[in-house]
N, C-alpha and C. Protein backbone atom coordinates (compact mmCIF):
# COMPACT_ATOMS: atom_id res chain seq x y z
N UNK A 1 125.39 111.12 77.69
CA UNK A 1 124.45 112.21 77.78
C UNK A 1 123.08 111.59 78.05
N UNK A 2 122.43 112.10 78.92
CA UNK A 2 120.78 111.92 79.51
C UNK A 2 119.80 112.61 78.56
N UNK A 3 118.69 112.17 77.98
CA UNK A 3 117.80 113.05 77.69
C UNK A 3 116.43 112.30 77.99
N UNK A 4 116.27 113.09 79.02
CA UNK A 4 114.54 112.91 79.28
C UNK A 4 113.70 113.50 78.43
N UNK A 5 112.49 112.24 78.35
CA UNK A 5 111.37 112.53 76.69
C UNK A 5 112.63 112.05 75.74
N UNK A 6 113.04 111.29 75.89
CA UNK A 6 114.28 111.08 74.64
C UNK A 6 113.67 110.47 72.88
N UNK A 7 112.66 109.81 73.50
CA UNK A 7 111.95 108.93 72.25
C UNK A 7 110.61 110.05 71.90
N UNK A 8 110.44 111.14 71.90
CA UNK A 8 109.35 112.08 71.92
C UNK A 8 110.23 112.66 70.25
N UNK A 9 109.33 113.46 69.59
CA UNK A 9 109.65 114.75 68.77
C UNK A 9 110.95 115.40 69.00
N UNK A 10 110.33 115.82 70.09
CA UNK A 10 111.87 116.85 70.44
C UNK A 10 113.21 116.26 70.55
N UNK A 11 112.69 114.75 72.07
CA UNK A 11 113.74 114.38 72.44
C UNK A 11 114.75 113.57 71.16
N UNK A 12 113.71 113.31 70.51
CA UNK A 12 114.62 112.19 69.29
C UNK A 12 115.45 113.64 68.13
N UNK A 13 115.00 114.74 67.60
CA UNK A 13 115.53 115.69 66.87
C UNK A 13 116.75 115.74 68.14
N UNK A 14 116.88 115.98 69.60
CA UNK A 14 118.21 116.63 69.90
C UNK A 14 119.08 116.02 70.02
N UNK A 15 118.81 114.22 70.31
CA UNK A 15 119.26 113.48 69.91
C UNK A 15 120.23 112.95 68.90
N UNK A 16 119.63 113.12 67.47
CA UNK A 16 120.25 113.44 66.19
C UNK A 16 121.19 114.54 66.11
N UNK A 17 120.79 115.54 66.57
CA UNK A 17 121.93 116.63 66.42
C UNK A 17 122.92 116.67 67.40
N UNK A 18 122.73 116.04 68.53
CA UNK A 18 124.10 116.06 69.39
C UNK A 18 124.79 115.17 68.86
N UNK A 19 124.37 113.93 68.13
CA UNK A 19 124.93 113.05 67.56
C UNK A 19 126.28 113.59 66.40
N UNK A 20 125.11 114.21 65.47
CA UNK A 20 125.64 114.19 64.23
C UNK A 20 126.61 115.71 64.03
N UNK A 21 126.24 116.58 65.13
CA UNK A 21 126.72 117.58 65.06
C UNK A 21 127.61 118.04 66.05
N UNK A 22 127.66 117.25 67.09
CA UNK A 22 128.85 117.52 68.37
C UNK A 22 129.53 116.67 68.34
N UNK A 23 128.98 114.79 67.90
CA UNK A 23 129.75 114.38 68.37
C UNK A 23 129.43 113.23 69.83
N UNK A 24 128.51 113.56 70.27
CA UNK A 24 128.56 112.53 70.85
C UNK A 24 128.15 111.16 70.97
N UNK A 25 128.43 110.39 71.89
CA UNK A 25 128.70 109.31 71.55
C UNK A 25 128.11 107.86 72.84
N UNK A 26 127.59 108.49 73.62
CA UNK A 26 127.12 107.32 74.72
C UNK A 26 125.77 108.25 74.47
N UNK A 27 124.79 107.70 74.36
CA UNK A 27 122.76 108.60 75.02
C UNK A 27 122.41 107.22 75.47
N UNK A 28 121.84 108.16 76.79
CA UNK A 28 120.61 107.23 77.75
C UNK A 28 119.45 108.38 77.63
N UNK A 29 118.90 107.47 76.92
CA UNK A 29 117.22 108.00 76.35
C UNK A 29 116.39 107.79 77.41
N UNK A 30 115.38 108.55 78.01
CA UNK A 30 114.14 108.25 79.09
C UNK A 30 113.73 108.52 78.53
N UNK A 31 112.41 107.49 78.81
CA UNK A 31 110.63 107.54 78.22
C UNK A 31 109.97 107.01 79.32
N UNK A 32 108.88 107.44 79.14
CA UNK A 32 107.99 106.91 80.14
C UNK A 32 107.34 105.20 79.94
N UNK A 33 107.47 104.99 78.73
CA UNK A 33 107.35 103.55 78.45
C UNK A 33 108.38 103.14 77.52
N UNK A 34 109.45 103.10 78.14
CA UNK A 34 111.02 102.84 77.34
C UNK A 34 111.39 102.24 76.55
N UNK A 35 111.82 101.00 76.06
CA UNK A 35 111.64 100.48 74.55
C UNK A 35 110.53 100.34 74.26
N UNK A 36 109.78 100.68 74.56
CA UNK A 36 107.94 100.04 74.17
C UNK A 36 107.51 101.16 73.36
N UNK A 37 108.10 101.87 73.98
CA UNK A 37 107.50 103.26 73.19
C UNK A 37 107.36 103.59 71.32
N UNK A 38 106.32 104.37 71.11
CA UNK A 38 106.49 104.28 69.78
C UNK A 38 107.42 104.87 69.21
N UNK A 39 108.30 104.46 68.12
CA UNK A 39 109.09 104.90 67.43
C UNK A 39 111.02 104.79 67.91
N UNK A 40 110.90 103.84 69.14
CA UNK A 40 111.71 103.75 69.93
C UNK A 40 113.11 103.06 69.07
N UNK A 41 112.81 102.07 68.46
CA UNK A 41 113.40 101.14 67.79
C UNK A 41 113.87 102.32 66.78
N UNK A 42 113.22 102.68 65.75
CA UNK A 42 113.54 103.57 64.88
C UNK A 42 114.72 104.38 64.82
N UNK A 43 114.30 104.87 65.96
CA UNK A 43 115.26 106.40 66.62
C UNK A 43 117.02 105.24 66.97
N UNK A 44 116.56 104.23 67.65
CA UNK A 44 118.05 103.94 68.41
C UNK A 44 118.95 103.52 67.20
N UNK A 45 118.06 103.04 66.27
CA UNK A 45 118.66 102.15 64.61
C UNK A 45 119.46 103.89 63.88
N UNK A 46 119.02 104.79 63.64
CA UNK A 46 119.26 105.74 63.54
C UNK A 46 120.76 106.34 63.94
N UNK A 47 120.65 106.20 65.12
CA UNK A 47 121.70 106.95 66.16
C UNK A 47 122.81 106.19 66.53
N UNK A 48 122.54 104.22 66.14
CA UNK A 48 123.66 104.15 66.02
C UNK A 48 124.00 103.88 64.90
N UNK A 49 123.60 104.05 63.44
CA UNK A 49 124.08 103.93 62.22
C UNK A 49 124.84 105.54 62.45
N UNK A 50 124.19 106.71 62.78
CA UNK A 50 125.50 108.10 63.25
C UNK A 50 126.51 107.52 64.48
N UNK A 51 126.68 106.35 65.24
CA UNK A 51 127.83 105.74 65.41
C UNK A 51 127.36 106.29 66.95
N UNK A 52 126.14 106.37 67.43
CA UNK A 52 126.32 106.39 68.66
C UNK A 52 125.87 105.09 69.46
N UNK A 53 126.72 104.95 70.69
CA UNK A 53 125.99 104.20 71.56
C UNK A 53 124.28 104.19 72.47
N UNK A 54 123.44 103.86 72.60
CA UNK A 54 122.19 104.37 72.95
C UNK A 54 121.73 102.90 73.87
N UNK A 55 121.44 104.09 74.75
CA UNK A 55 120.65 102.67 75.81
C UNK A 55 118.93 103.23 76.36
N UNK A 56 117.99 102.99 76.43
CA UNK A 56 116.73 103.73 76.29
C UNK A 56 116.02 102.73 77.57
N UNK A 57 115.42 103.54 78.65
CA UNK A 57 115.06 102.99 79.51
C UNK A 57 113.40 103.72 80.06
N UNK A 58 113.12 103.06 80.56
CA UNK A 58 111.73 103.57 80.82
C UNK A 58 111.86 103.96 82.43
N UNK A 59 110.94 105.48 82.68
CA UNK A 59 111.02 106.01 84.01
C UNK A 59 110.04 105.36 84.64
């Protein structure tokens, strides 16, 4: 699953819930400054302790 703004407010909450509540299991996160971004690290430590795979790239 794609989510652009992935490391943002929003993008990181829908993140969590597709995770923890659908189920899924591969996210490619976009940001405009991609691991650099703030809170980037946080969010991916997160998502894969809910057992997802996460790869976060900058546009």
């Amino acid at each position: 699953m794609v989510i652009t703004g992935g490391i943002g407010v929003l993008g990181g909450l829908l993140a969590r819930h597709l995770v923890a509540t659908h189920g899924v299991g591969h996210l490619l996160l976009l940001s405009r400054r991609g691991p650099a971004a703030a809170g980037a690290t946080e969010l991916v430590a997160d998502l894969t302790e809910l057992g997802a795979r996460v790869q976060v790239t900058g546009v």
